[in-house]
C-alpha atoms as a PDB file:
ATOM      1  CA  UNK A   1     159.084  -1.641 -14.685  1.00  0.00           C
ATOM      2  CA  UNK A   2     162.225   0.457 -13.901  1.00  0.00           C
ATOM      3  CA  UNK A   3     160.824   3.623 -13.985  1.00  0.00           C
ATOM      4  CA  UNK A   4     157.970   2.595 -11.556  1.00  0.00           C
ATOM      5  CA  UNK A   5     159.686   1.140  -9.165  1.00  0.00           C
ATOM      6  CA  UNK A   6     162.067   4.069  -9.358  1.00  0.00           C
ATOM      7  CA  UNK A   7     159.373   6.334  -8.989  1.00  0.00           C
ATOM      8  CA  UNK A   8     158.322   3.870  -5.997  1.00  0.00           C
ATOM      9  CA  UNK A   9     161.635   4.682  -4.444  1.00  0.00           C
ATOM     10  CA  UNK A  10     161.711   7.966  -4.656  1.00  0.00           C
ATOM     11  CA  UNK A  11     158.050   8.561  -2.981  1.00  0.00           C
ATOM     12  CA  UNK A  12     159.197   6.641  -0.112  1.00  0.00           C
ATOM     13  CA  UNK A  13     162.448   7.906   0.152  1.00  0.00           C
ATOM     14  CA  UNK A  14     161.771  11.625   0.619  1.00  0.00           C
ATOM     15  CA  UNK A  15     159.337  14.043  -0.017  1.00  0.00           C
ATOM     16  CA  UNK A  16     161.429  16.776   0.287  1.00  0.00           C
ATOM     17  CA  UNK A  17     162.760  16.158  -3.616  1.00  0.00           C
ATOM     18  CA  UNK A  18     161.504  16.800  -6.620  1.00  0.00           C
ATOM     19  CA  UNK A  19     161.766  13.791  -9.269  1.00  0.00           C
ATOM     20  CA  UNK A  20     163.557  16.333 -11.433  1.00  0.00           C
ATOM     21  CA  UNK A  21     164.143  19.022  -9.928  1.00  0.00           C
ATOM     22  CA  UNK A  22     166.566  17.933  -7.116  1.00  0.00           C
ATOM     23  CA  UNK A  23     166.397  19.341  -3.232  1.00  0.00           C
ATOM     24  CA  UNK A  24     163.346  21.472  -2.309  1.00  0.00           C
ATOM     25  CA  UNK A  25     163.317  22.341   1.361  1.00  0.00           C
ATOM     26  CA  UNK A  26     166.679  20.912   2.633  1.00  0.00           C
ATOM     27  CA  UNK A  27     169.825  22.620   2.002  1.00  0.00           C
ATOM     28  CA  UNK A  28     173.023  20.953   1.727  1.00  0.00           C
ATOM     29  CA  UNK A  29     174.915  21.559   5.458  1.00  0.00           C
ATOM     30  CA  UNK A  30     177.925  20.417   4.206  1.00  0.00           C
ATOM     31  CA  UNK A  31     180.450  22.958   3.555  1.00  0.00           C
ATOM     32  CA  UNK A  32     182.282  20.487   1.264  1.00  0.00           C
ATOM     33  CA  UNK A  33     178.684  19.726  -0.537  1.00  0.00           C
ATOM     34  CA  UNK A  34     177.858  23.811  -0.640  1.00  0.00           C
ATOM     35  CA  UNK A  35     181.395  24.283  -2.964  1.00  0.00           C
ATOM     36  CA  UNK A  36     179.299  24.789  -6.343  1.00  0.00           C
ATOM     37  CA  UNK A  37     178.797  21.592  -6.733  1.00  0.00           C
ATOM     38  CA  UNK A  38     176.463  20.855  -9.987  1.00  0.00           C
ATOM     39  CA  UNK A  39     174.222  18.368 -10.777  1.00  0.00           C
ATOM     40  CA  UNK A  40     175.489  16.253 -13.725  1.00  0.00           C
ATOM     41  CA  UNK A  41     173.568  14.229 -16.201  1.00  0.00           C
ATOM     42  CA  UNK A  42     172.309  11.037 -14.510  1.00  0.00           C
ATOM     43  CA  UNK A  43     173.548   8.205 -17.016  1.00  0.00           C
ATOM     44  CA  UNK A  44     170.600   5.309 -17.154  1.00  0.00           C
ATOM     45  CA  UNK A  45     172.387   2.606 -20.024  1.00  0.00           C
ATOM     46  CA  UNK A  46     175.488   0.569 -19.841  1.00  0.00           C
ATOM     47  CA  UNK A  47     175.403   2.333 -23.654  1.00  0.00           C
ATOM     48  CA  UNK A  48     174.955   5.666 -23.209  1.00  0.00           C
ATOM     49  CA  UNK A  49     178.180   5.424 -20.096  1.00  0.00           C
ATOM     50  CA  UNK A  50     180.527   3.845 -23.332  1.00  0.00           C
ATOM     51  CA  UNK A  51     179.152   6.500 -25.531  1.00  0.00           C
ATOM     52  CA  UNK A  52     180.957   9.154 -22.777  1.00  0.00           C
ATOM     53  CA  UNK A  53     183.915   6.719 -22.318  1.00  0.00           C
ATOM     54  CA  UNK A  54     184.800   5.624 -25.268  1.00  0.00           C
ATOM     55  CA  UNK A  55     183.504   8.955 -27.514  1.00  0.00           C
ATOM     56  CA  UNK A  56     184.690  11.838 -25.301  1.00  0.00           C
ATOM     57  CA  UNK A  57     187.497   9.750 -23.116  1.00  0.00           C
ATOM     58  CA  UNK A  58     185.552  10.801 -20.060  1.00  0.00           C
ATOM     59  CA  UNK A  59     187.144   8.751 -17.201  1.00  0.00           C
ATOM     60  CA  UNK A  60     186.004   7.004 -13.806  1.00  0.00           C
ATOM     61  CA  UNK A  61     186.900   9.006 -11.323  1.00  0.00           C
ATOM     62  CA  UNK A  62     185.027   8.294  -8.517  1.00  0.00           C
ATOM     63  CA  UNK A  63     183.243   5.319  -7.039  1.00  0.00           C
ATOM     64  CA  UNK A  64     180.187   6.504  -3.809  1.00  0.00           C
ATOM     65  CA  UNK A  65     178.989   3.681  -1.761  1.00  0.00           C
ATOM     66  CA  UNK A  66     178.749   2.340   1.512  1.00  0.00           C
ATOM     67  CA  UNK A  67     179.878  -0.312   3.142  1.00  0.00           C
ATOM     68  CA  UNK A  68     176.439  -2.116   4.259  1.00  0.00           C
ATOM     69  CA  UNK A  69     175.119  -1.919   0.477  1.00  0.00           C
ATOM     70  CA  UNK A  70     174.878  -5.152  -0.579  1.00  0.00           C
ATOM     71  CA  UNK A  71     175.236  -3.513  -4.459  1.00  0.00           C
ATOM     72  CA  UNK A  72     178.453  -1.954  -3.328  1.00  0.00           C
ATOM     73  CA  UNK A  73     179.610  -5.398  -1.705  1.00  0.00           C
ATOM     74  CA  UNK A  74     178.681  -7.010  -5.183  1.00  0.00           C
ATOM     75  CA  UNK A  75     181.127  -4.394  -7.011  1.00  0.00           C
ATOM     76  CA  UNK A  76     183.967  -4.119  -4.606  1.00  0.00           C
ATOM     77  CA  UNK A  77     183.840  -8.628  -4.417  1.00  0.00           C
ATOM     78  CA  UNK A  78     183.615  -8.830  -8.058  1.00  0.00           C
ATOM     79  CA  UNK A  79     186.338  -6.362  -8.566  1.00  0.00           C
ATOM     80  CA  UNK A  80     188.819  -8.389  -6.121  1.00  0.00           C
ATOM     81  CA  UNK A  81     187.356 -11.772  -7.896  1.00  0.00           C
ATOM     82  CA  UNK A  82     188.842  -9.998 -11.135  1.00  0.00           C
ATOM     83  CA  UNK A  83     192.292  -8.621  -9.863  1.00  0.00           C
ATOM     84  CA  UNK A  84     190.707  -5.199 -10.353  1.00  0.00           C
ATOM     85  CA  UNK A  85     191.973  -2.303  -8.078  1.00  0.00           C
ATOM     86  CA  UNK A  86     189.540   0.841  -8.444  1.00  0.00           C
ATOM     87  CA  UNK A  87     192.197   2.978  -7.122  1.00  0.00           C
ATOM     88  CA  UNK A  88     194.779   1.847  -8.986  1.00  0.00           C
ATOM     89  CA  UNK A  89     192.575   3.135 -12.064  1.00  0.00           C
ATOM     90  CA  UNK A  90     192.479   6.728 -10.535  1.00  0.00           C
ATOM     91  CA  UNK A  91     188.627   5.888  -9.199  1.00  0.00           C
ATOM     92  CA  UNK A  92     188.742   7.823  -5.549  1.00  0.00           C
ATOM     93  CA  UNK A  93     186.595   5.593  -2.996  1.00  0.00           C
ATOM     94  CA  UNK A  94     183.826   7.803  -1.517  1.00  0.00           C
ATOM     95  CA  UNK A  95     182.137   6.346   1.402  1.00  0.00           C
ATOM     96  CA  UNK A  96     178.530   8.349   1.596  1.00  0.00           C
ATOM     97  CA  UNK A  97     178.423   7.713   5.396  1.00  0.00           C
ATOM     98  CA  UNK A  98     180.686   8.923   8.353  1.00  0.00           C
ATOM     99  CA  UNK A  99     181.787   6.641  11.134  1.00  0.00           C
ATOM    100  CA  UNK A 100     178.800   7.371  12.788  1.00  0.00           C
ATOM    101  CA  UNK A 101     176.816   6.556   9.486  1.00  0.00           C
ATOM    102  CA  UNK A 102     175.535   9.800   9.408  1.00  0.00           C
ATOM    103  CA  UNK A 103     175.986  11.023   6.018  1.00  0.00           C
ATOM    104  CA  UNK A 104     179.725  12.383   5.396  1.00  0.00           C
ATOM    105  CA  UNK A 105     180.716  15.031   2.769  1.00  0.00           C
ATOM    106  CA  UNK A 106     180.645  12.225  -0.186  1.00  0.00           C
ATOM    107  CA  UNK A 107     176.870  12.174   0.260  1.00  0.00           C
ATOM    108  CA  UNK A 108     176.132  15.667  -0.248  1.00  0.00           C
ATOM    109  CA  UNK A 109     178.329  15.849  -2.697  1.00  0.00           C
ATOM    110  CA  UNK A 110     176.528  12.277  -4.305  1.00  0.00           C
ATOM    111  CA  UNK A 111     173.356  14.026  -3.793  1.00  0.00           C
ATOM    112  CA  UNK A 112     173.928  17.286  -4.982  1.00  0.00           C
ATOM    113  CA  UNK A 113     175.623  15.774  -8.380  1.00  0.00           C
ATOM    114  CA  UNK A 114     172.508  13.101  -8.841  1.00  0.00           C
ATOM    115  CA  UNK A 115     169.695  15.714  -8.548  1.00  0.00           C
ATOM    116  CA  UNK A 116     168.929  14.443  -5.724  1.00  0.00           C
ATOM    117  CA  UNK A 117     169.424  11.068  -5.067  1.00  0.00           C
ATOM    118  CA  UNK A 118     171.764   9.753  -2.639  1.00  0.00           C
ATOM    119  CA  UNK A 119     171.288   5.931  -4.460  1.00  0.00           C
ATOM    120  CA  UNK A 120     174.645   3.750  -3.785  1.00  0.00           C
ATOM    121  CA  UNK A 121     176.322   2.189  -5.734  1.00  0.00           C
ATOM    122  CA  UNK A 122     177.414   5.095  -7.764  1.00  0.00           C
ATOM    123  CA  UNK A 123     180.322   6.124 -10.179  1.00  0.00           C
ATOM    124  CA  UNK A 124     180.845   9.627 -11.632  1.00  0.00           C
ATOM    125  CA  UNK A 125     182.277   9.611 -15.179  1.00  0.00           C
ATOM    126  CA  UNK A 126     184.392  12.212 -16.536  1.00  0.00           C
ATOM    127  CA  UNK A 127     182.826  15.237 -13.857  1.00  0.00           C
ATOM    128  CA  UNK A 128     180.605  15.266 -16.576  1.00  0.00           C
ATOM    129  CA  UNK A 129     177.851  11.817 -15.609  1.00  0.00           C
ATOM    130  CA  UNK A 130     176.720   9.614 -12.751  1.00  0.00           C
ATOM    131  CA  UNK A 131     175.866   5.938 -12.899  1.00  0.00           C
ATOM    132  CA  UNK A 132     173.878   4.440 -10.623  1.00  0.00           C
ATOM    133  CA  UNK A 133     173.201   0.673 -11.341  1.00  0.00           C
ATOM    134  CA  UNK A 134     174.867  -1.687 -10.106  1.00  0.00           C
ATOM    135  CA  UNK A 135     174.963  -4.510 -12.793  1.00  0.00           C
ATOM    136  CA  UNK A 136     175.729  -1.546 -15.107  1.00  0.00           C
ATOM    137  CA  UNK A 137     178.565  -0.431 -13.350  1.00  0.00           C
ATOM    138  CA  UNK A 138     180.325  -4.191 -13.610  1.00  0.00           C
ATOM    139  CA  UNK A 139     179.765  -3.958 -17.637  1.00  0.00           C
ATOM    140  CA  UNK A 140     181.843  -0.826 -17.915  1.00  0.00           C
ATOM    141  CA  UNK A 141     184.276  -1.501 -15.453  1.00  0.00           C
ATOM    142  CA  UNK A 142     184.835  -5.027 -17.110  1.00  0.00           C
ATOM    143  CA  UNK A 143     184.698  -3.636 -20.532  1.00  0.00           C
ATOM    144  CA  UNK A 144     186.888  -0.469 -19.923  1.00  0.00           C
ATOM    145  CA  UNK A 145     189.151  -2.319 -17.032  1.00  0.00           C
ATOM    146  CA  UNK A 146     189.573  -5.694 -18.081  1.00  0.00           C
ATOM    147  CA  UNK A 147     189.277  -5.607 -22.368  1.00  0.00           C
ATOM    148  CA  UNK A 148     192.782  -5.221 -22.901  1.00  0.00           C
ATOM    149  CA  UNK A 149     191.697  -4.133 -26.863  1.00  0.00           C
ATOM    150  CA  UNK A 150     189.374  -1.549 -25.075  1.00  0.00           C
ATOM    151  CA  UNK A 151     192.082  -0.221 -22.777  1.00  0.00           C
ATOM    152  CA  UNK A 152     194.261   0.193 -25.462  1.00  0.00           C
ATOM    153  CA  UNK A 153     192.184   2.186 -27.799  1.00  0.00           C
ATOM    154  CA  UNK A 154     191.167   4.168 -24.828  1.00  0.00           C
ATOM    155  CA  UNK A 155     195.072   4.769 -23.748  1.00  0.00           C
ATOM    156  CA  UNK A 156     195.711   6.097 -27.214  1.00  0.00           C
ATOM    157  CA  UNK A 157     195.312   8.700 -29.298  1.00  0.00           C
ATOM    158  CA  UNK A 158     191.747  11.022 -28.531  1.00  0.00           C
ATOM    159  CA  UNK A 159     189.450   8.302 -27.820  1.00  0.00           C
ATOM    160  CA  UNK A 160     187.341   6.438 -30.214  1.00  0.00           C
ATOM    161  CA  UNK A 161     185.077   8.136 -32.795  1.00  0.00           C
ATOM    162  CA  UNK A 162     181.553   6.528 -32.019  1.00  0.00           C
ATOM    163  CA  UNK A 163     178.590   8.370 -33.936  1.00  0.00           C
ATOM    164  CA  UNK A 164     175.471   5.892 -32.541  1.00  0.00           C
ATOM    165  CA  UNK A 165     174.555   3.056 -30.256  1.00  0.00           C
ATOM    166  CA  UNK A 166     174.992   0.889 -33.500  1.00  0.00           C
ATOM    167  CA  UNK A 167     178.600   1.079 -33.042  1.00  0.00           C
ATOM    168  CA  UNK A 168     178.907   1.089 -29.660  1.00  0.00           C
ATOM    169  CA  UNK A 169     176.878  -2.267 -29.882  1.00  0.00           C
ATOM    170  CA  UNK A 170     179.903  -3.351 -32.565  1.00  0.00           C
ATOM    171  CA  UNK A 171     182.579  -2.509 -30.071  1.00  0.00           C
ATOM    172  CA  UNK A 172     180.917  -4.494 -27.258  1.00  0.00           C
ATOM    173  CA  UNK A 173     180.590  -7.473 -29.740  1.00  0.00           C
END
């Protein structure tokens, strides 16, 4: 069901993209968005974002949304709801639209890191990942943010040695 309506999505979105391949016939006008930016690996699981977390101590570090998506909203009122300040965390705020809500620098960047898609909300983990799913992206803020056992581990040492989903599944228990 996912993957069609994502596929759904993306035909009405733009036809200008390639499902894989990212932009076809538009170039990025941004100078900000030309500066070698490279697509990363789009993260689909709540799992597979711990794996990077959690294995590799691949950090947050930056949140894209905008200020009409009611996704974003539902992130930025659950974070409050939970004391959580994204910044405080070293997660830089990167609103995809301009004043004028033309898109800004953030979404070139978003889309030339996502291969392609500009979808909101979105976190990129470690320079390395991008997550785009909302519900998602409250798991592993709440797991990695507000576990204090979690942030511990993760504050420590070189991360935690995870070899499989199995034990990712045991740390989330």
């Amino acid at each position: 069901m996912k993957v069609v309506l994502q596929l759904a999505l993306f035909a009405v979105s733009s036809s200008a993209f390639l499902l894989r391949g990212g932009p076809v016939t538009r170039s990025l006008s941004s100078p900000a968005a030309r500066d070698s930016k490279t697509a990363l690996n789009v993260v689909y699981s709540f799992e597979s974002a711990m794996m990077a977390v959690t294995g590799k101590k691949d950090k947050v570090t930056a949140f894209y949304y905008f200020p009409e998506c009611t996704f974003c909203k539902k992130i930025f009122d659950w974070a409050e709801e939970n004391g959580l300040d994204l910044e405080s965390k070293g997660i830089t705020l990167k609103n995809i639209r301009d004043e004028n809500g033309d898109p800004s620098e953030y979404g070139y960047e978003l889309v030339a890191k996502a291969s392609g898609k500009k979808q909101v909300p979105a976190i990129e983990i470690g320079g390395r990942h991008i997550m785009q799913e909302s519900g998602d992206i409250m798991a592993l803020f709440s797991k990695i943010y507000l576990d204090k056992e979690m942030e511990r581990k993760l504050s420590s040492g070189s991360g935690i040695k995870v070899e499989s989903y199995m034990e990712i599944a045991d740390l989330l228990d």
